[in-house]
N, C-alpha and C. Protein backbone atom coordinates (compact mmCIF):
# COMPACT_ATOMS: atom_id res chain seq x y z
N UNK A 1 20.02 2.65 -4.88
CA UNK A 1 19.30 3.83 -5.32
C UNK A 1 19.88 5.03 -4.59
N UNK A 2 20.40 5.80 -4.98
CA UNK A 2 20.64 7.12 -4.75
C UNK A 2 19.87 8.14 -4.27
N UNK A 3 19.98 9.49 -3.14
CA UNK A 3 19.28 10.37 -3.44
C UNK A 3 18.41 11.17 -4.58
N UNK A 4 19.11 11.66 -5.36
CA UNK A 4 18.31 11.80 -6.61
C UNK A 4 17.46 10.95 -6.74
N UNK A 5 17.84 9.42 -7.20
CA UNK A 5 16.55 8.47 -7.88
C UNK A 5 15.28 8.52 -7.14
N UNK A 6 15.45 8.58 -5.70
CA UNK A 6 14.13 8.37 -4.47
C UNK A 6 13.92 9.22 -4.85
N UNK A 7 14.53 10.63 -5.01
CA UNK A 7 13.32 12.28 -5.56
C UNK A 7 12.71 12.12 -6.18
N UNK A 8 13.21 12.01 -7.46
CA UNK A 8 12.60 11.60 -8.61
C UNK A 8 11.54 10.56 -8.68
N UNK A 9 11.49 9.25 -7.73
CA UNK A 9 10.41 8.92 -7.93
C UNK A 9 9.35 9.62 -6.75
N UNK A 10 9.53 10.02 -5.82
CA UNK A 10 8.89 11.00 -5.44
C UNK A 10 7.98 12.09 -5.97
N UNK A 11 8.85 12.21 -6.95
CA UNK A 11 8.19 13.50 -7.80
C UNK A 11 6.99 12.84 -8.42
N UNK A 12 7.30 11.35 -9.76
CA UNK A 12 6.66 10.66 -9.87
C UNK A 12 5.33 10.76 -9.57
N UNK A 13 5.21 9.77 -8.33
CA UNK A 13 4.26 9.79 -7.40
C UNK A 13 4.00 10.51 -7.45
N UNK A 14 4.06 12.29 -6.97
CA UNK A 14 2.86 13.34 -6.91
C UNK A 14 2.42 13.30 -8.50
N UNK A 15 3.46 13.46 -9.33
CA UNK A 15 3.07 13.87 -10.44
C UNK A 15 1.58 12.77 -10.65
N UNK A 16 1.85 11.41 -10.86
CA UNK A 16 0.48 10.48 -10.86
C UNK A 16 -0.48 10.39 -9.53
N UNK A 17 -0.40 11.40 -8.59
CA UNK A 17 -1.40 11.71 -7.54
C UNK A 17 -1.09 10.27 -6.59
N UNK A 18 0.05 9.51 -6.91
CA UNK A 18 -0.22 8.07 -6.06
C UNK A 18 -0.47 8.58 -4.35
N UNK A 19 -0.91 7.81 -3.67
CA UNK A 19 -0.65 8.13 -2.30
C UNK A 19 0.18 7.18 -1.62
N UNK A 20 -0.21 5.91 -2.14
CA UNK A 20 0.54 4.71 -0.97
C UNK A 20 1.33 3.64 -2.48
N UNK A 21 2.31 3.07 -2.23
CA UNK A 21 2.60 2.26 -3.36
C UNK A 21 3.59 1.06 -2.10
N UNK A 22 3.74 -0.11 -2.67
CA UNK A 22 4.38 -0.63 -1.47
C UNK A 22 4.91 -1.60 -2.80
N UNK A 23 5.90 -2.19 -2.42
CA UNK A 23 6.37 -3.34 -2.94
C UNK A 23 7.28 -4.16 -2.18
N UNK A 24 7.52 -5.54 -1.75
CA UNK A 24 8.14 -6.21 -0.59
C UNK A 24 7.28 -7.22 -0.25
N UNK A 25 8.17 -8.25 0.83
CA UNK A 25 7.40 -8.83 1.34
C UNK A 25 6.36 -7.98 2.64
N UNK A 26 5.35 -9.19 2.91
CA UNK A 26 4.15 -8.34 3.76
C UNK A 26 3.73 -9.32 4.70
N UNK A 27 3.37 -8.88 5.85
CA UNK A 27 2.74 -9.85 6.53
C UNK A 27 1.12 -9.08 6.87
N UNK A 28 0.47 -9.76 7.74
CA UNK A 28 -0.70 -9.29 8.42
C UNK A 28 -0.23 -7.71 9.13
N UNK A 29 0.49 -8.13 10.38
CA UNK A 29 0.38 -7.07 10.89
C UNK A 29 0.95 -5.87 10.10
N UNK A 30 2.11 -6.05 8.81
CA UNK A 30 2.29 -4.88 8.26
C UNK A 30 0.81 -3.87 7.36
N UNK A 31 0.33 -5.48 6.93
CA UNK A 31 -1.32 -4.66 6.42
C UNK A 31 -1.70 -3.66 7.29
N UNK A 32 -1.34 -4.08 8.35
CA UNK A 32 -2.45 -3.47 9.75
C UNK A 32 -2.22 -1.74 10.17
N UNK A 33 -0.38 -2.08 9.92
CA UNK A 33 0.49 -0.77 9.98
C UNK A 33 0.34 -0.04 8.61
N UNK A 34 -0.30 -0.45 7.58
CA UNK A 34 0.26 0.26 6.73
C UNK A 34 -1.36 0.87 7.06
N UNK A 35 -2.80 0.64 7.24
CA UNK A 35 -3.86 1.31 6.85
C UNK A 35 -4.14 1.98 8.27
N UNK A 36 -3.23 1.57 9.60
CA UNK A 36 -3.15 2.51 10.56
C UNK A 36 -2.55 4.23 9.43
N UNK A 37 -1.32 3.81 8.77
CA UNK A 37 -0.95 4.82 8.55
C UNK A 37 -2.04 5.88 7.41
N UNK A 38 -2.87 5.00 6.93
CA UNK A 38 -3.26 5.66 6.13
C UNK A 38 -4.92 6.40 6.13
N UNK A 39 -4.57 6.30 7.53
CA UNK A 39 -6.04 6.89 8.43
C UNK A 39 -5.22 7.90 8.91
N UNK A 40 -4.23 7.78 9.37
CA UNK A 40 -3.43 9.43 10.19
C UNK A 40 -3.42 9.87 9.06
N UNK A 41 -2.92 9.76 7.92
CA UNK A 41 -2.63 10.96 6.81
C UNK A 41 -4.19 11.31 6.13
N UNK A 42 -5.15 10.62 6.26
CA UNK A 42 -6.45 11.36 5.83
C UNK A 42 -6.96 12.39 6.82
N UNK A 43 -7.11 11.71 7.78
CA UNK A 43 -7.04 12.71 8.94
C UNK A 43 -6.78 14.11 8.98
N UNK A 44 -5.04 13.92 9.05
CA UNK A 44 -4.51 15.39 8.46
C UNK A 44 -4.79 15.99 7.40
N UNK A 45 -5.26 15.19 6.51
CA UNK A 45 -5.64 15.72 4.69
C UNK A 45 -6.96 16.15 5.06
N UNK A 46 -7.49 16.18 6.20
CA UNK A 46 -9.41 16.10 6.40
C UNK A 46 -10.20 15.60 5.27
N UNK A 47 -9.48 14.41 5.00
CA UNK A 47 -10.67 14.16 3.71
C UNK A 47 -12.07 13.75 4.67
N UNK A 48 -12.88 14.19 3.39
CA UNK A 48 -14.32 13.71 3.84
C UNK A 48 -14.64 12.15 4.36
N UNK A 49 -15.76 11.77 5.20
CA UNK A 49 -15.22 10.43 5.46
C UNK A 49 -15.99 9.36 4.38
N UNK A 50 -16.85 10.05 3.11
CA UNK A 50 -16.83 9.18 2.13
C UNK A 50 -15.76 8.82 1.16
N UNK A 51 -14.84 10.18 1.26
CA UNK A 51 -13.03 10.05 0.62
C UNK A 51 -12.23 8.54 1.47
N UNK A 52 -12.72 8.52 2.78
CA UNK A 52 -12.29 8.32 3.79
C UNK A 52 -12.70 6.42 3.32
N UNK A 53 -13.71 6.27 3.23
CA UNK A 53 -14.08 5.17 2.79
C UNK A 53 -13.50 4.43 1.74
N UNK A 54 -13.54 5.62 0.40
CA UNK A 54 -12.90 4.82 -1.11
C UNK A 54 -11.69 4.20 -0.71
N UNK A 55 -10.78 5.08 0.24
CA UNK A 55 -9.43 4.47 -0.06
C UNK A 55 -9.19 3.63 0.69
N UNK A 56 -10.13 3.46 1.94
CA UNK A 56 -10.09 1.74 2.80
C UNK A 56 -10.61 0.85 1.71
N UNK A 57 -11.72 1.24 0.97
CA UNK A 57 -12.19 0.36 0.31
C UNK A 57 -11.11 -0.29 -0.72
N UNK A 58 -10.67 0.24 -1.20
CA UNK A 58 -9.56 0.11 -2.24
C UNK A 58 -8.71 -0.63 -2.03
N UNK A 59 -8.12 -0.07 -0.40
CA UNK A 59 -6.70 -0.44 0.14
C UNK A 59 -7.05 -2.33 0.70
N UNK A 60 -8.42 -2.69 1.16
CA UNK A 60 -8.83 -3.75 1.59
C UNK A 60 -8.84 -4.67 0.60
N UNK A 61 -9.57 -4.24 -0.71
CA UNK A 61 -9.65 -4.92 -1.62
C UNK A 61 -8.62 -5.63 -2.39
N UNK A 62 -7.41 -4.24 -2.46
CA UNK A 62 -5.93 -4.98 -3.06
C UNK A 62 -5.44 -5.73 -2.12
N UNK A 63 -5.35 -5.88 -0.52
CA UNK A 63 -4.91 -6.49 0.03
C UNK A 63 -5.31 -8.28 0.45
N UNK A 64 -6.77 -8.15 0.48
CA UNK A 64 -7.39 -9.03 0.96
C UNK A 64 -6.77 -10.65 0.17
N UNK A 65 -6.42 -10.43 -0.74
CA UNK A 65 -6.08 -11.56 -1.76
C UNK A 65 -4.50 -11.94 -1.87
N UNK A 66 -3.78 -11.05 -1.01
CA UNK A 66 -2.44 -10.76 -0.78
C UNK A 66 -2.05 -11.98 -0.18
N UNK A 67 -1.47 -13.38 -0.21
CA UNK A 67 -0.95 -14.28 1.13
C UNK A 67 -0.13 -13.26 1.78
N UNK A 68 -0.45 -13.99 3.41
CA UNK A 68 0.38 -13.91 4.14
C UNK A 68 1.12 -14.85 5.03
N UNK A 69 1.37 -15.58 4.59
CA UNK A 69 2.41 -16.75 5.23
C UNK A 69 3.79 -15.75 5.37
N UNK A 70 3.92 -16.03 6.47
CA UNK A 70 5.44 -16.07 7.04
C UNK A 70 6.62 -16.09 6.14
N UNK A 71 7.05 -15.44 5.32
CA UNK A 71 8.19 -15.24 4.32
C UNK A 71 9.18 -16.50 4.92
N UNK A 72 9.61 -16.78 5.50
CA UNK A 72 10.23 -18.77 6.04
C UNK A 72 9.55 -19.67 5.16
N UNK A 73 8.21 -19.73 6.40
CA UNK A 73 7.51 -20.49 5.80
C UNK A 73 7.03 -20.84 4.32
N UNK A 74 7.01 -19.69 3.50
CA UNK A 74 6.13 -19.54 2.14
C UNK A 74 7.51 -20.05 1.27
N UNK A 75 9.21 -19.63 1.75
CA UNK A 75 9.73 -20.28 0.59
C UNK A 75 10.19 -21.61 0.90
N UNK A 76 9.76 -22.46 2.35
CA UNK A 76 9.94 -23.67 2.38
C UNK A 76 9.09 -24.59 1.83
N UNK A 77 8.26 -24.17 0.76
CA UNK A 77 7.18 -25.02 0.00
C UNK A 77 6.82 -24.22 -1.03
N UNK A 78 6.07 -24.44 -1.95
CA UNK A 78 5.53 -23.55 -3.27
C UNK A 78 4.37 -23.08 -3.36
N UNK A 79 4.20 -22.07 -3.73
CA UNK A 79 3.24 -21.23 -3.45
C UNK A 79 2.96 -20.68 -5.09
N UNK A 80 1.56 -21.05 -5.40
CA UNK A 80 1.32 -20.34 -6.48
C UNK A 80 1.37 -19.02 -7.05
N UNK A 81 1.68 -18.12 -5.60
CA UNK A 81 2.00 -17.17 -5.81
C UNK A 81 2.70 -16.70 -4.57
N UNK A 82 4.11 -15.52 -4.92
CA UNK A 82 5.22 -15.07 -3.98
C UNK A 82 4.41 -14.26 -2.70
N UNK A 83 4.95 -14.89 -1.28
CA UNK A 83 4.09 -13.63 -0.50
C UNK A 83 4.76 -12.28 -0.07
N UNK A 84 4.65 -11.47 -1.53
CA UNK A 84 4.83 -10.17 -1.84
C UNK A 84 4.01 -9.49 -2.54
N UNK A 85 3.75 -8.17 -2.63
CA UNK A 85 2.87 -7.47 -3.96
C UNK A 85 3.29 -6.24 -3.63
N UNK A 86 3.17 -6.19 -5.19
CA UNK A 86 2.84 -4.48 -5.36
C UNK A 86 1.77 -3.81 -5.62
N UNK A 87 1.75 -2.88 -4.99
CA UNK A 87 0.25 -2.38 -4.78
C UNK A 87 0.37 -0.70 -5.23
N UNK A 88 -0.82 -0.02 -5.55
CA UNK A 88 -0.55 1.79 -5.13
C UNK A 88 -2.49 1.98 -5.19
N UNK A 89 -2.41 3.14 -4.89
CA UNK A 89 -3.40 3.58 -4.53
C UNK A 89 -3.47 5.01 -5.12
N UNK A 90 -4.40 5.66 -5.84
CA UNK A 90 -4.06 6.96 -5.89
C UNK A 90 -4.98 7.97 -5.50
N UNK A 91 -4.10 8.89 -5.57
CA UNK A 91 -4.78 10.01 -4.43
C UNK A 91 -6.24 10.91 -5.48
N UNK A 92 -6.54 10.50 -6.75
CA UNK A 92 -7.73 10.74 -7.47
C UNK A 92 -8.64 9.87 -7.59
N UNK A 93 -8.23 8.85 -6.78
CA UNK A 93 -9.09 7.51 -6.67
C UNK A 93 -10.21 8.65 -5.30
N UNK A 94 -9.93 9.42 -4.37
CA UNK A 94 -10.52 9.48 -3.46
C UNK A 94 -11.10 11.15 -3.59
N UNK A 95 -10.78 11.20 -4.29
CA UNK A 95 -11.26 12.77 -4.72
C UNK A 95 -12.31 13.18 -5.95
């Protein structure tokens, strides 16, 4: 992917208000890092802390169902489902 293409989906994203979109493998502690991060940027956004709520609520909910086995571990056996997802969140979900 090129400069341009990352703009462009950049642009994207604002254009559909997304805030967080992830795709990859994941473990626990990245869950952990990703909704650390997404308490500093409300923070700075001062959303209200019922704004503040929807998008933990949201962000918990898509995750909670997410495996997290050890990307090793998960392709040394079969797994009904890959431990990866894609996820987004958008920023009119909390507004």
């Amino acid at each position: 992917m090129n400069a341009s293409d990352l703009y462009a989906l950049r642009e994207r994203f604002n254009q559909d208000r997304t805030l967080l979109c992830f795709n990859g493998p994941i473990s626990r502690s990245l869950i952990e890092e990703i909704g650390n991060a997404l308490k500093n940027y409300l923070e700075i956004d001062q959303a209200r802390p019922a704004e503040a709520m929807d998008v933990f609520s949201a962000y918990i909910e898509m995750t909670q169902n997410i495996p997290t086995t050890p990307w090793r571990k998960a392709m040394a056996k079969p797994m009904p489902r890959p431990p990866w997802s894609s996820r987004a969140i958008r920023k009119d979900a909390i507004r």
